[in-house]
Protein backbone atom coordinates (compact mmCIF):
# COMPACT_ATOMS: atom_id res chain seq x y z
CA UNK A 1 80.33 52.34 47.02
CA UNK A 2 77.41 52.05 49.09
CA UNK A 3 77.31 49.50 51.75
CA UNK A 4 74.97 46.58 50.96
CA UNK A 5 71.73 44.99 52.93
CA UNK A 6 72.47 41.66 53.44
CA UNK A 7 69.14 39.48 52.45
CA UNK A 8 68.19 36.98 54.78
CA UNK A 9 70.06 33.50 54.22
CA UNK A 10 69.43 31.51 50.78
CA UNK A 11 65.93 29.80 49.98
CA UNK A 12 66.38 25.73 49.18
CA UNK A 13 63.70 24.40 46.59
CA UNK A 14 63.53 21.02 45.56
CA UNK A 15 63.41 21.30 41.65
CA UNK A 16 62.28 17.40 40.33
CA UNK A 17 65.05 15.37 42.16
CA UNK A 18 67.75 17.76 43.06
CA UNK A 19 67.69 20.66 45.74
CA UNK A 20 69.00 23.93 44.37
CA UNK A 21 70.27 27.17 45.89
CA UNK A 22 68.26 30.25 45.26
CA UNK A 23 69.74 33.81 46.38
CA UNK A 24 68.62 37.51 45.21
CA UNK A 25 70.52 40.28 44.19
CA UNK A 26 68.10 43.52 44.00
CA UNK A 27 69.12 47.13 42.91
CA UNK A 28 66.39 49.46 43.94
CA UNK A 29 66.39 53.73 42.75
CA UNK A 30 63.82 55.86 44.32
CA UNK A 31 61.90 58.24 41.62
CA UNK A 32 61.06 61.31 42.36
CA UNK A 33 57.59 62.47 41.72
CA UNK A 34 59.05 65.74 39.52
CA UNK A 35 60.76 63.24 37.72
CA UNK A 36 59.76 63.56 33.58
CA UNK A 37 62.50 60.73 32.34
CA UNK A 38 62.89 57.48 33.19
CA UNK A 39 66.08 56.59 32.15
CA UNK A 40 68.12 58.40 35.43
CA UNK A 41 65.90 55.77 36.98
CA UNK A 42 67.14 52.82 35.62
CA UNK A 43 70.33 53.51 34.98
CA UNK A 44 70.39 54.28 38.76
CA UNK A 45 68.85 50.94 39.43
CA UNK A 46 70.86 48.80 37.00
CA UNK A 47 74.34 50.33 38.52
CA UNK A 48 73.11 49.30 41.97
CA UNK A 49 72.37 45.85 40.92
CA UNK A 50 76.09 45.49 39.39
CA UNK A 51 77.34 46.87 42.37
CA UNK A 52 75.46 43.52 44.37
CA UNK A 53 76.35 41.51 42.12
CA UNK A 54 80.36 42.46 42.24
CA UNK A 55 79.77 42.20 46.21
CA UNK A 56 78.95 38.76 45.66
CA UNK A 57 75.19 38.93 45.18
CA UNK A 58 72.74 37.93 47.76
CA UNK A 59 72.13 41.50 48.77
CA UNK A 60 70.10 44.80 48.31
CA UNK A 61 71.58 48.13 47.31
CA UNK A 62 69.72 51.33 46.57
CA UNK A 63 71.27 54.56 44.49
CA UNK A 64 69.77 57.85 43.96
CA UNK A 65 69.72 58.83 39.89
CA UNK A 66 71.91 61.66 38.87
């Protein structure tokens, strides 16, 4: 499991009457430039962004493809 980047704290927006909560929970895979398919990529990316997510979100992870 790689160790997560905490994001700065939550953004409040006013949305018509109400304030609401807004976090971000980013998965980020580098590509490399000998790279000829994309799908490493984002399957790279999309783990990463699970892996936030199960952390309890709010966070930034990055993976290298396979």
């Amino acid at each position: 499991m790689v160790s997560p980047h905490l994001l700065p704290e939550p953004a409040i927006v006013a949305c018509r009457a109400d304030l609401q909560l807004v976090t971000a929970s980013v998965g980020v895979a580098p590509f490399a430039p000998d790279a000829t398919d994309s799908e490493p990529l984002l399957a790279a990316a999309d783990a990463a962004l699970y892996e936030v997510k199960r952390a309890g979100g709010n966070a930034c992870v990055s993976r290298a493809p396979e």
